[in-house]
N, C-alpha and C. Protein backbone atom coordinates (compact mmCIF):
# COMPACT_ATOMS: atom_id res chain seq x y z
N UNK A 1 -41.23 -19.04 57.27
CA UNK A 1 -40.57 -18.52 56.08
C UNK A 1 -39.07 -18.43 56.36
N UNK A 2 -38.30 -18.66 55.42
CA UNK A 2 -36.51 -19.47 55.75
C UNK A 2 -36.36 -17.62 55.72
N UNK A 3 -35.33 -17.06 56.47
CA UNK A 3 -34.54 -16.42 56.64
C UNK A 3 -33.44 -16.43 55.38
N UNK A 4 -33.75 -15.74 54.83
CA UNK A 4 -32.30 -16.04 53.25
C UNK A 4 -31.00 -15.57 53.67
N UNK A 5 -30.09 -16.01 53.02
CA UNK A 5 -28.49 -15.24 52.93
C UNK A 5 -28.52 -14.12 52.20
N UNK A 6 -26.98 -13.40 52.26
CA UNK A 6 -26.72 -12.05 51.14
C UNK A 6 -27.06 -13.07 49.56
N UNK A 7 -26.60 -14.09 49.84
CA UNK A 7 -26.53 -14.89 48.01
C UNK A 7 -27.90 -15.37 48.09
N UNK A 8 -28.70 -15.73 48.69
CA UNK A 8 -29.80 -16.08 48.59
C UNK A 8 -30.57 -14.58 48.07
N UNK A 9 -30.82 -13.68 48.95
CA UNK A 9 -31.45 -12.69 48.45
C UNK A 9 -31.16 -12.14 47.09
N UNK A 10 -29.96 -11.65 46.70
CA UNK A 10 -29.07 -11.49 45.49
C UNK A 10 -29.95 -12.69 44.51
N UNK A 11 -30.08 -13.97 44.82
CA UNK A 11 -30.24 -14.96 43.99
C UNK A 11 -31.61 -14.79 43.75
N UNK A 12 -32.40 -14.69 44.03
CA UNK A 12 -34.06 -14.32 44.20
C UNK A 12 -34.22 -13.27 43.19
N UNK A 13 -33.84 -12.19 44.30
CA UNK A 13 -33.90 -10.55 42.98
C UNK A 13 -33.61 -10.64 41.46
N UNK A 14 -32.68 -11.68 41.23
CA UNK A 14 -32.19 -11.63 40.09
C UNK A 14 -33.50 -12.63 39.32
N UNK A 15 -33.51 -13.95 39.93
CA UNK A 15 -34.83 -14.30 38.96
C UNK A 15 -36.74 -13.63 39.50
N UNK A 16 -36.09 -12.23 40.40
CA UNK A 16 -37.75 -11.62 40.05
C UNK A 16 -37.90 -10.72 39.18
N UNK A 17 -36.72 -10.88 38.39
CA UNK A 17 -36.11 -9.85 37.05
C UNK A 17 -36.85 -10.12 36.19
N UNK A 18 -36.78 -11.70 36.15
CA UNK A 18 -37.35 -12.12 34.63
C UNK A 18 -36.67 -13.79 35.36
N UNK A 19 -37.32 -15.08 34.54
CA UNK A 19 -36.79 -16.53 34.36
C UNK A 19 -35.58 -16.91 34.05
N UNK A 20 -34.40 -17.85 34.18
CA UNK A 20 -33.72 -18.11 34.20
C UNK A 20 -32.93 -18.93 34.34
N UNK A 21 -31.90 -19.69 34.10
CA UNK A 21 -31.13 -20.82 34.22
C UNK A 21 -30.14 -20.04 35.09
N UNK A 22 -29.40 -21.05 35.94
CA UNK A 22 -28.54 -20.94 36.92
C UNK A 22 -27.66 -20.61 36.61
N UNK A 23 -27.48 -21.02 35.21
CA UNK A 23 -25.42 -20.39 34.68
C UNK A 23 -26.01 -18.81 33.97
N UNK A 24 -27.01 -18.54 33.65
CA UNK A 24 -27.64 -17.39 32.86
C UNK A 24 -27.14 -16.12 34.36
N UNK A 25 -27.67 -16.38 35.37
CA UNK A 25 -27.73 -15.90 37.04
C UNK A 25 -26.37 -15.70 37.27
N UNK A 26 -25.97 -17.04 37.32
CA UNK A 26 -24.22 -16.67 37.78
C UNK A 26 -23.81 -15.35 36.97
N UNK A 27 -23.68 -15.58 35.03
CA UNK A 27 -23.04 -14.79 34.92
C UNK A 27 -23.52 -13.48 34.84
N UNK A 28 -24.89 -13.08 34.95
CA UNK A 28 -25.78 -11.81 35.19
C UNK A 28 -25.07 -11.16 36.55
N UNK A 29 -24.86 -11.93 37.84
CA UNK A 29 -24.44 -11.70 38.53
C UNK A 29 -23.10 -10.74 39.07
N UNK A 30 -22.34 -11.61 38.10
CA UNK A 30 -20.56 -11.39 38.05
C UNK A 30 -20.86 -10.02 37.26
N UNK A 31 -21.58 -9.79 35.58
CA UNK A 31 -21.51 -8.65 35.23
C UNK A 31 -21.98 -7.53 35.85
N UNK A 32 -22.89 -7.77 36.84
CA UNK A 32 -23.25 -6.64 37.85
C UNK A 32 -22.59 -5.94 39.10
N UNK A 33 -21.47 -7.08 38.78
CA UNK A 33 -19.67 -7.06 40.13
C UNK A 33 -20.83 -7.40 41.47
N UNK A 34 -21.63 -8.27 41.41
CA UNK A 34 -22.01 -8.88 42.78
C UNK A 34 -21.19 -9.60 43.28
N UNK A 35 -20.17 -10.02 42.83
CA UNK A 35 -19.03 -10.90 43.65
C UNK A 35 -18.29 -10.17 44.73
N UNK A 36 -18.49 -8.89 44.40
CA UNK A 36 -17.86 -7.66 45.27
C UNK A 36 -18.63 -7.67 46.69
N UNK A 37 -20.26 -7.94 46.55
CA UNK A 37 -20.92 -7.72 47.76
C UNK A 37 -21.14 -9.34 48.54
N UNK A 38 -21.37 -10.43 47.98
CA UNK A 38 -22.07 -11.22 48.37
C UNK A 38 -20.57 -12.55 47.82
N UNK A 39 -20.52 -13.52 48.35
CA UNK A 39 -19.51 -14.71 48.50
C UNK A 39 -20.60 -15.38 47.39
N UNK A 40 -19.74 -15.40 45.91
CA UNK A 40 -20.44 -16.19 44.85
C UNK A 40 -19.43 -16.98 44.41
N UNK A 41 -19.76 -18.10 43.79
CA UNK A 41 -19.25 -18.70 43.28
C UNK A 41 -20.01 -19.86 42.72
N UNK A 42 -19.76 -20.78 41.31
CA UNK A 42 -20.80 -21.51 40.56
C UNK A 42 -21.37 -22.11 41.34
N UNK A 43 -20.78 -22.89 42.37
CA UNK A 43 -21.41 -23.97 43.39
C UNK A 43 -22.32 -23.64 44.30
N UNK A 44 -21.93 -22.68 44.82
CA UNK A 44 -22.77 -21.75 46.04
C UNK A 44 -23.79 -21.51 45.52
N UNK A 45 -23.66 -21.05 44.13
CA UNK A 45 -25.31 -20.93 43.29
C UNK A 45 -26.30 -21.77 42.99
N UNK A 46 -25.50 -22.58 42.72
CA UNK A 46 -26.22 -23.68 42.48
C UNK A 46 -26.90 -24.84 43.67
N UNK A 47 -26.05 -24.45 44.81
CA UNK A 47 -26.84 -25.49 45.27
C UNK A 47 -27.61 -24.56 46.42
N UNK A 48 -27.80 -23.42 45.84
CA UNK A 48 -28.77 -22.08 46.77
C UNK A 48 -30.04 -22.39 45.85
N UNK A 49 -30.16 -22.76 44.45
CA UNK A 49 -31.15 -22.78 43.44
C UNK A 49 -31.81 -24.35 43.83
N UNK A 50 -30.83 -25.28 44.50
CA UNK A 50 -31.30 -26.57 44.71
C UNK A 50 -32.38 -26.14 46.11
N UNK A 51 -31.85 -25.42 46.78
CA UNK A 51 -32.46 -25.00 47.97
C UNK A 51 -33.78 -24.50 48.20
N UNK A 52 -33.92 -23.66 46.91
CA UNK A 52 -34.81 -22.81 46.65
C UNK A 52 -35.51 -23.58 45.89
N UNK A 53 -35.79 -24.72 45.12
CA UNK A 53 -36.77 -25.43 44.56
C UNK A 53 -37.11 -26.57 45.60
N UNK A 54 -36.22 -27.38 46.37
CA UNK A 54 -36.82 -28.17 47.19
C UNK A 54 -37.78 -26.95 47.93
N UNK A 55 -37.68 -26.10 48.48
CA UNK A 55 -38.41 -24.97 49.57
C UNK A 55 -39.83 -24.54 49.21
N UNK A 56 -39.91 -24.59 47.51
CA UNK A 56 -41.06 -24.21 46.69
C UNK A 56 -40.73 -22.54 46.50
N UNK A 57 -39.31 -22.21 46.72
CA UNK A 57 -39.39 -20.53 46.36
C UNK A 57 -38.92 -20.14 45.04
N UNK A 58 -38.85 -21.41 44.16
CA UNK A 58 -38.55 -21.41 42.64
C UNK A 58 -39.11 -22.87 41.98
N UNK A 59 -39.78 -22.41 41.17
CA UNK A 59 -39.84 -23.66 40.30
C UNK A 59 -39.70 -23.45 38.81
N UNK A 60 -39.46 -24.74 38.12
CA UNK A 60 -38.95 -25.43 36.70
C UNK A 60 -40.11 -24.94 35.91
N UNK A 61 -40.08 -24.07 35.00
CA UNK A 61 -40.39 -23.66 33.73
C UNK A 61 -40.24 -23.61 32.62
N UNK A 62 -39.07 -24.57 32.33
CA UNK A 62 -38.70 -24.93 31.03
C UNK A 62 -37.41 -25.54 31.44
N UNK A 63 -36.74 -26.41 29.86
CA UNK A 63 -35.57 -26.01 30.03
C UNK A 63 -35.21 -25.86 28.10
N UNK A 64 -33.51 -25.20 28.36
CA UNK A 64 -32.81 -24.80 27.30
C UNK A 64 -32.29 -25.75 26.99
N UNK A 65 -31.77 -25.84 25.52
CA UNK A 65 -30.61 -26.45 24.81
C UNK A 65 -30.01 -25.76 24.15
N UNK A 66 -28.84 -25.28 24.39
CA UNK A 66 -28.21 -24.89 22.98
C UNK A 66 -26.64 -25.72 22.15
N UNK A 67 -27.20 -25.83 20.59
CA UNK A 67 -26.10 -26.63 20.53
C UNK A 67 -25.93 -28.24 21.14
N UNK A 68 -24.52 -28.23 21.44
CA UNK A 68 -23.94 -29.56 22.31
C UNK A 68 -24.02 -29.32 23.76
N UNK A 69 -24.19 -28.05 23.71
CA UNK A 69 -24.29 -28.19 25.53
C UNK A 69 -25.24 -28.84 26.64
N UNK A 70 -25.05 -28.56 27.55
CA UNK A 70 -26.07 -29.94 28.54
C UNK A 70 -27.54 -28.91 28.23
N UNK A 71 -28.08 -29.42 28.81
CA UNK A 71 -29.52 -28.89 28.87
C UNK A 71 -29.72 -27.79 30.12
N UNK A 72 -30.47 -27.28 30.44
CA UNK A 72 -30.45 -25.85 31.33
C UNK A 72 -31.89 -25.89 32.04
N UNK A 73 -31.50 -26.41 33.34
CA UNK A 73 -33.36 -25.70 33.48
C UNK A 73 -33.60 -24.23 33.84
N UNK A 74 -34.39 -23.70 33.48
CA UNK A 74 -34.89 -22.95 33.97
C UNK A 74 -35.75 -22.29 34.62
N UNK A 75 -36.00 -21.45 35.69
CA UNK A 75 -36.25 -21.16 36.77
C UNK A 75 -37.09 -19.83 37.18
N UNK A 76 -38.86 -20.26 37.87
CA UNK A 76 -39.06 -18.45 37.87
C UNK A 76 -39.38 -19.20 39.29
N UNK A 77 -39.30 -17.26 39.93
CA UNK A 77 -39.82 -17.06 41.11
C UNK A 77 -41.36 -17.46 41.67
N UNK A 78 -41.28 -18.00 42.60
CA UNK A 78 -43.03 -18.05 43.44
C UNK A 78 -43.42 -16.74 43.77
N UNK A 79 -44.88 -17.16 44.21
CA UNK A 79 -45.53 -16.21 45.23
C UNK A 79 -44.45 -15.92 46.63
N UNK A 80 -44.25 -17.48 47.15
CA UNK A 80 -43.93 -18.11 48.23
C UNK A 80 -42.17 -17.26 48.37
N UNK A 81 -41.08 -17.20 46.96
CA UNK A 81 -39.92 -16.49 47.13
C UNK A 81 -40.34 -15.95 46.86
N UNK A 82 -41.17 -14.85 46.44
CA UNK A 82 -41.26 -13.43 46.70
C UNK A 82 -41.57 -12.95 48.19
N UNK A 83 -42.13 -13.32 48.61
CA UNK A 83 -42.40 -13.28 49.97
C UNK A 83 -40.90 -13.48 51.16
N UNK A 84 -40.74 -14.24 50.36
CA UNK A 84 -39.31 -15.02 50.91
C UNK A 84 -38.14 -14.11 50.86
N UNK A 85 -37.98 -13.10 50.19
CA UNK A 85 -37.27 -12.28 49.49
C UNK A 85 -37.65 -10.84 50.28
N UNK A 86 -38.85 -10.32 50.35
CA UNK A 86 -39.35 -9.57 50.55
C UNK A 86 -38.70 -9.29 52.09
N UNK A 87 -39.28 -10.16 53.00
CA UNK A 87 -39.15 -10.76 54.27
C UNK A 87 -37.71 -10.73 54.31
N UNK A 88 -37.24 -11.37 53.58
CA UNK A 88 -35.57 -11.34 53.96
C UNK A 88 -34.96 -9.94 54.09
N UNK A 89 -35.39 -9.04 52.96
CA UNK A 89 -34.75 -7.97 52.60
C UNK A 89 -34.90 -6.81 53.52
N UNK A 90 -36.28 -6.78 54.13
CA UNK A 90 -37.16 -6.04 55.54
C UNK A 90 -36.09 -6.22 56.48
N UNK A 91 -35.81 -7.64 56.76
CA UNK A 91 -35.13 -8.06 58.03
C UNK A 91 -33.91 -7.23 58.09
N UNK A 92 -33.76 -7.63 56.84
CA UNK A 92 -31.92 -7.01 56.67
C UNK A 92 -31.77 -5.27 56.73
N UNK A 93 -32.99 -4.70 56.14
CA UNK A 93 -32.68 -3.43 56.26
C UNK A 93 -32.77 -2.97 57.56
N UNK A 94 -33.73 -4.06 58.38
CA UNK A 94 -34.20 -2.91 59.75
C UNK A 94 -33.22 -3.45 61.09
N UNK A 95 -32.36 -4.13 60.80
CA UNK A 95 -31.66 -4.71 61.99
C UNK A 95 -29.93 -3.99 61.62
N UNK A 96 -29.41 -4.46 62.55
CA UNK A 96 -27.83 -4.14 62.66
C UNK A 96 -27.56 -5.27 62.95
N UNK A 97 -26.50 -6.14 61.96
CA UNK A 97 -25.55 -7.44 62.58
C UNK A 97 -24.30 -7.18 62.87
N UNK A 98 -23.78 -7.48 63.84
CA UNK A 98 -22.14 -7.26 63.50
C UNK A 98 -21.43 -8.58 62.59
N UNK A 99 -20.90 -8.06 61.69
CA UNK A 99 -20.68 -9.56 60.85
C UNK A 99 -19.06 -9.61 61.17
N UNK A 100 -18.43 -9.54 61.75
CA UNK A 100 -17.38 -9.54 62.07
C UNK A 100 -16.18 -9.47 61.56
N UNK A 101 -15.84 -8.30 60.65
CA UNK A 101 -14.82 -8.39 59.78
C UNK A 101 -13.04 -8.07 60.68
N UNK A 102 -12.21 -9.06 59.31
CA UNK A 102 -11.22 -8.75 59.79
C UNK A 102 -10.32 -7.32 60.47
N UNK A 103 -10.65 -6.71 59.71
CA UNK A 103 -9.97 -5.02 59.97
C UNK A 103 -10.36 -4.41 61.38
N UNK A 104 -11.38 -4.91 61.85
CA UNK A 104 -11.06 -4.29 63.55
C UNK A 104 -10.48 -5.14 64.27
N UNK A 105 -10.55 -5.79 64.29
CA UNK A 105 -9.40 -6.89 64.80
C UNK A 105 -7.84 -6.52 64.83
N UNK A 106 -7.51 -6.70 63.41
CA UNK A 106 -6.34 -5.72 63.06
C UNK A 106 -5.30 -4.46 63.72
N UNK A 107 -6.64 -3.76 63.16
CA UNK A 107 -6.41 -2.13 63.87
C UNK A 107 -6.03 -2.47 65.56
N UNK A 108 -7.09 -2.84 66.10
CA UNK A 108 -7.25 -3.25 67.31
C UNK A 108 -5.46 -3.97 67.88
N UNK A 109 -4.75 -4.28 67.03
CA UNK A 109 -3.80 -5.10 67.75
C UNK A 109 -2.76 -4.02 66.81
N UNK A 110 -2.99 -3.40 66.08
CA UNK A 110 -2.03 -3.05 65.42
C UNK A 110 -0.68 -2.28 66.26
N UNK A 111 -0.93 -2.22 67.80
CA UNK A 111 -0.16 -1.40 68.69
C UNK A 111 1.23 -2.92 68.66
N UNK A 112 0.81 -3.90 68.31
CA UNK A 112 1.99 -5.24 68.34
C UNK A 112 2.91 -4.56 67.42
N UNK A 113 2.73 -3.96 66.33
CA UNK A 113 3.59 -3.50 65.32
C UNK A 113 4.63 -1.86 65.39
N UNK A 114 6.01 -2.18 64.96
CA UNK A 114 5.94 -0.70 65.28
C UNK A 114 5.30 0.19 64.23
N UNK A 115 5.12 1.32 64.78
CA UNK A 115 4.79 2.62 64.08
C UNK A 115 4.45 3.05 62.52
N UNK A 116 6.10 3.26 62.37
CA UNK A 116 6.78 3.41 61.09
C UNK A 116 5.26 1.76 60.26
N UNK A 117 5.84 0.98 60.06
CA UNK A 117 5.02 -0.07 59.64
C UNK A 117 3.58 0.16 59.61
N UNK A 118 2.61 0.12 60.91
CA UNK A 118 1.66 0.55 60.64
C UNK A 118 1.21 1.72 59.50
N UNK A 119 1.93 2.27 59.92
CA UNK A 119 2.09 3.77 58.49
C UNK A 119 1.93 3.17 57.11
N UNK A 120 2.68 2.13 56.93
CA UNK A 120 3.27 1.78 55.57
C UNK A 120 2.32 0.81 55.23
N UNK A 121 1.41 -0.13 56.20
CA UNK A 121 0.56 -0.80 55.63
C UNK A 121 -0.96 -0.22 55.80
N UNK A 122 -1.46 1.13 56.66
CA UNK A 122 -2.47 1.62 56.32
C UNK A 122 -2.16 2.11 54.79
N UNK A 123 -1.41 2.56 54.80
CA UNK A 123 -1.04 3.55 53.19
C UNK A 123 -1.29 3.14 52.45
N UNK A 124 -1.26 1.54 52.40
CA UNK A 124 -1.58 0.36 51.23
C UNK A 124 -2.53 0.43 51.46
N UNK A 125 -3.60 0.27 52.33
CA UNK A 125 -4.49 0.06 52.69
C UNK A 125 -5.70 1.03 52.12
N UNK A 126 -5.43 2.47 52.61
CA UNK A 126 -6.30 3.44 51.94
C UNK A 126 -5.77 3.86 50.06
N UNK A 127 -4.58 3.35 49.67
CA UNK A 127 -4.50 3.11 48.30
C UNK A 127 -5.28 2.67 47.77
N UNK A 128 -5.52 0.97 47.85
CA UNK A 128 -6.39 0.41 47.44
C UNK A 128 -7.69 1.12 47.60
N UNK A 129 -8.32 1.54 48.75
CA UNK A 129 -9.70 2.14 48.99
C UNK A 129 -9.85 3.17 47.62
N UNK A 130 -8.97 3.73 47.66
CA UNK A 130 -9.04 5.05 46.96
C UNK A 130 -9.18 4.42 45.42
N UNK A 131 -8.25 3.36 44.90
CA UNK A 131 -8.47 2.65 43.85
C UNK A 131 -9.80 2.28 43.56
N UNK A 132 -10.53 1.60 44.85
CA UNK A 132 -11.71 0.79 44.82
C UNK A 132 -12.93 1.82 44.52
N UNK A 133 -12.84 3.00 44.62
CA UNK A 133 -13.62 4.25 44.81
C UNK A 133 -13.52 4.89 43.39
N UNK A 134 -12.30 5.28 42.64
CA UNK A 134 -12.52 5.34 41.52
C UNK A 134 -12.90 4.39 40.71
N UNK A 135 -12.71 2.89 40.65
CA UNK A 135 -13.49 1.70 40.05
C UNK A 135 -15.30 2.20 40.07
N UNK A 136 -15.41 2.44 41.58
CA UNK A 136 -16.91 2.96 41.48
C UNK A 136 -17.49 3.98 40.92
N UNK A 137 -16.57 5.16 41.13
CA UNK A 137 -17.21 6.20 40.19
C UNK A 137 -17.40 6.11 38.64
N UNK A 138 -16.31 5.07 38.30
CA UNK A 138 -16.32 5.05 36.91
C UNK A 138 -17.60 4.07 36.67
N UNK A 139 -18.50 3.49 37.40
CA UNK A 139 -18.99 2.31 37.18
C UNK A 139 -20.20 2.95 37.18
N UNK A 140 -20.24 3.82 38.26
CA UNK A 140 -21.93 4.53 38.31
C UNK A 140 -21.92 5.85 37.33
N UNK A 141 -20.78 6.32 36.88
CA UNK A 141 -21.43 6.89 35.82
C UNK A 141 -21.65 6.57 34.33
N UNK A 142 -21.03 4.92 34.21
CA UNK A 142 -21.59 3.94 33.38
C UNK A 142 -22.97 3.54 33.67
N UNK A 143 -23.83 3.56 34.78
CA UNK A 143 -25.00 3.05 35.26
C UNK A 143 -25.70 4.29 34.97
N UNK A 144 -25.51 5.47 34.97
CA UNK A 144 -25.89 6.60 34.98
C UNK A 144 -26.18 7.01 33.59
N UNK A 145 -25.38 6.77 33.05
CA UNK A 145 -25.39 6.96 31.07
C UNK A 145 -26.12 5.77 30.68
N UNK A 146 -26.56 4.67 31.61
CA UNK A 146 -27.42 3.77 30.88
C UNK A 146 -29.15 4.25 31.20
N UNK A 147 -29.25 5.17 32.09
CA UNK A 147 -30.41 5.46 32.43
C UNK A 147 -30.93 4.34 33.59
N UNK A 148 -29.90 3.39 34.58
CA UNK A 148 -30.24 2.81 35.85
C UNK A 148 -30.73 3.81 36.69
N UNK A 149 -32.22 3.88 37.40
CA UNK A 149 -32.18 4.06 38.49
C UNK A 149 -32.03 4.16 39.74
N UNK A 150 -31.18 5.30 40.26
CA UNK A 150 -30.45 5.49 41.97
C UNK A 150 -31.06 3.87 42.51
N UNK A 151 -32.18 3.79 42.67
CA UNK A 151 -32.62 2.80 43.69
C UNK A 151 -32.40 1.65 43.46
N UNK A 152 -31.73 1.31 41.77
CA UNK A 152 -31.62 -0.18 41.75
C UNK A 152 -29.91 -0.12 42.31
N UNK A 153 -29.22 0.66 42.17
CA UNK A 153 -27.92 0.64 42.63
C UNK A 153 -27.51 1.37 44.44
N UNK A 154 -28.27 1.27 45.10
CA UNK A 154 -28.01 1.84 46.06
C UNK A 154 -27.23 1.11 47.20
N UNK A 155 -26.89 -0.06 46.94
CA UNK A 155 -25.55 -0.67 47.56
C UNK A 155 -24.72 -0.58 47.12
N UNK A 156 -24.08 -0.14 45.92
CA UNK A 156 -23.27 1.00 44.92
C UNK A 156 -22.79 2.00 45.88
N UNK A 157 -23.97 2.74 46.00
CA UNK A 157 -23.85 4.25 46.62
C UNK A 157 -23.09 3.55 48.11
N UNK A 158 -23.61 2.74 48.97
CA UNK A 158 -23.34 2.69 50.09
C UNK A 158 -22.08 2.19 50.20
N UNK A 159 -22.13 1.69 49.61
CA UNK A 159 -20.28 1.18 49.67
C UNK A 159 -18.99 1.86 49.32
N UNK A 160 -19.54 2.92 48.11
CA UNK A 160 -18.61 4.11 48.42
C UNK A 160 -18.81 4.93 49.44
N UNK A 161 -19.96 5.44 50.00
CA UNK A 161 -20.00 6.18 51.15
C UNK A 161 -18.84 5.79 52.39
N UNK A 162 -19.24 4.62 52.77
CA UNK A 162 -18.31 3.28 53.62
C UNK A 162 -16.87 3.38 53.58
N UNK A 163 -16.45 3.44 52.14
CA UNK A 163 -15.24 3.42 51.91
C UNK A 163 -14.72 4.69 51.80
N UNK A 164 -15.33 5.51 51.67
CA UNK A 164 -14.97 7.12 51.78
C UNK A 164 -15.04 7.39 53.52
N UNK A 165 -15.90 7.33 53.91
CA UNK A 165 -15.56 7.16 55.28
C UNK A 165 -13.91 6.11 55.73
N UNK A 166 -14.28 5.34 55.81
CA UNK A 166 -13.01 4.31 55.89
C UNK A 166 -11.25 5.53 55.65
N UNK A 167 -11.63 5.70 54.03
CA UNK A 167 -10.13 6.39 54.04
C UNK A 167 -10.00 7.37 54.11
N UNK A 168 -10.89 8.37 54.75
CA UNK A 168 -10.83 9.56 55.17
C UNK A 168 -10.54 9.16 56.89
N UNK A 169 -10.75 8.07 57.60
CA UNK A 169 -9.92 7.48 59.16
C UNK A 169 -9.02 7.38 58.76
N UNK A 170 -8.69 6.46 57.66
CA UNK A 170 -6.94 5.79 57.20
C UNK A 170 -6.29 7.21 57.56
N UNK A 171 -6.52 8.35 56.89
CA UNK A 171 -6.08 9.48 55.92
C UNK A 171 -5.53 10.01 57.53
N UNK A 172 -6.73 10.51 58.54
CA UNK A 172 -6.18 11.02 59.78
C UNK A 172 -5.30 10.13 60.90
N UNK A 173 -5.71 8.71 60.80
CA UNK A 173 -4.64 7.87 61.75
C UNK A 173 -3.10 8.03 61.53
N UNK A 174 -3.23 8.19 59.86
CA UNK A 174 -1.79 7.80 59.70
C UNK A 174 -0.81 9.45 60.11
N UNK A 175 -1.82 10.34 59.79
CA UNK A 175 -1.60 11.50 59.84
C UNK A 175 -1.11 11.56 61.58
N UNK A 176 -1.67 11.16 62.07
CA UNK A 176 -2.30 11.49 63.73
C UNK A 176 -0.43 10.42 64.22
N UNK A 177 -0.37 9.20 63.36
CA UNK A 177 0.88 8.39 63.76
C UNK A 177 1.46 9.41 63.12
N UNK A 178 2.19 9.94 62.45
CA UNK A 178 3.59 10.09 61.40
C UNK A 178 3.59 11.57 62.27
N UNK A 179 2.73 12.34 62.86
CA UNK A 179 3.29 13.16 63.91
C UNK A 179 3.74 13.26 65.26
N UNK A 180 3.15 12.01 65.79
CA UNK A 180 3.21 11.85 66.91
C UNK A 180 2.15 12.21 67.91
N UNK A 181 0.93 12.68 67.10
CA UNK A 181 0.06 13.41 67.88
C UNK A 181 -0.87 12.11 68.56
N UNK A 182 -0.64 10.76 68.14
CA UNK A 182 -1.04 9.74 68.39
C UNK A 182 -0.29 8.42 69.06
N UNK A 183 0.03 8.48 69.86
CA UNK A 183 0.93 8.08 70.76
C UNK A 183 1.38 6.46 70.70
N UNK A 184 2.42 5.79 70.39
CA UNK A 184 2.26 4.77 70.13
C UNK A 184 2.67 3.83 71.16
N UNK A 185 2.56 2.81 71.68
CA UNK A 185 2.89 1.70 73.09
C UNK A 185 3.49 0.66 72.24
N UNK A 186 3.54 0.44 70.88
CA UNK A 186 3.91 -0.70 70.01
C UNK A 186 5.84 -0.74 70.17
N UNK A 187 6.22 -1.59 69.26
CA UNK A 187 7.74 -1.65 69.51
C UNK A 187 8.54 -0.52 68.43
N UNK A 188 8.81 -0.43 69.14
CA UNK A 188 10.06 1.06 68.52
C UNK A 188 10.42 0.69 66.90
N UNK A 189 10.55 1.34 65.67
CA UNK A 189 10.59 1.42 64.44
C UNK A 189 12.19 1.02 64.52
């Protein structure tokens, strides 16, 4: 059984929703701000849906016309991607990957920079967070007034948690630099 991606799994869940055409998915997707969690884009979808029917974890159930536009196939889940999905999603919850993001890296060298600077680009840094955090609150208590259940949004929840963590570090580093209580080896401001 194939090991899925974040867009693979994402791509699955969405047609164990209900059937679907690939541009129907994409933009179900985008309105759910999955572009936020998972690397989407039309192509990537599409040729994850090519993937998933050669594999037998989706097959052709119709297709659409509307109008002049091209024709649409559309797409339900197997036994075989449910399983596929299932399995993927197990894996993912019960392991730890390090996926290697830029920002420790960063931090990590940020002693190359002076001081003063570091200051000025965490600041940007937990701005945005803080931006990205009210985007969320406003979003889940749109999900909340629709009557979504906690459990269908709980990578929602985790990603503000994450990011509240995150700029509550920003909040004391910069604090910890701009007194001195954090000692700097970088080049003089």
């Amino acid at each position: 059984m194939p090991q899925l991606t974040p867009l693979g799994v994402t791509a699955l869940a969405v047609l164990a929703e209900g059937d679907m055409h690939p541009y129907e998915m994409y933009q179900l997707m985008l309105a759910r701000k999955e572009d936020r969690v998972v690397r989407l884009s039309p192509g990537s979808l599409y040729r994850a849906v090519e993937r998933f029917a050669a594999d037998g974890l989706i097959a052709e159930v119709g297709v659409e016309r509307e109008g002049n536009r091209p024709e649409r196939t559309v797409y339900s889940i197997t036994p075989a991607g449910r399983a596929a999905l299932r399995a993927s999603i197990a894996e993912m919850l019960g392991r730890h990957v390090n996926e290697f993001p830029e920002f420790p890296v960063a931090i990590g060298e940020a002693h190359n920079l002076p001081a003063g600077e570091v200051i000025r680009l965490l600041g940007e840094r937990v701005a945005s967070i803080r931006e990205t955090i009210g985007f969320i609150d406003a979003s889940l208590e749109g999900i909340a007034a629709r009557g979504v259940a906690t459990a269908h949004v709980l990578n929602v929840h985790y990603t503000r948690a994450m990011l509240v963590a995150e700029a509550d570090w920003l909040d004391s580093t910069i604090s910890q630099l701009g007194t001195g209580a954090l000692a700097w080896p970088g080049p003089s401001n």
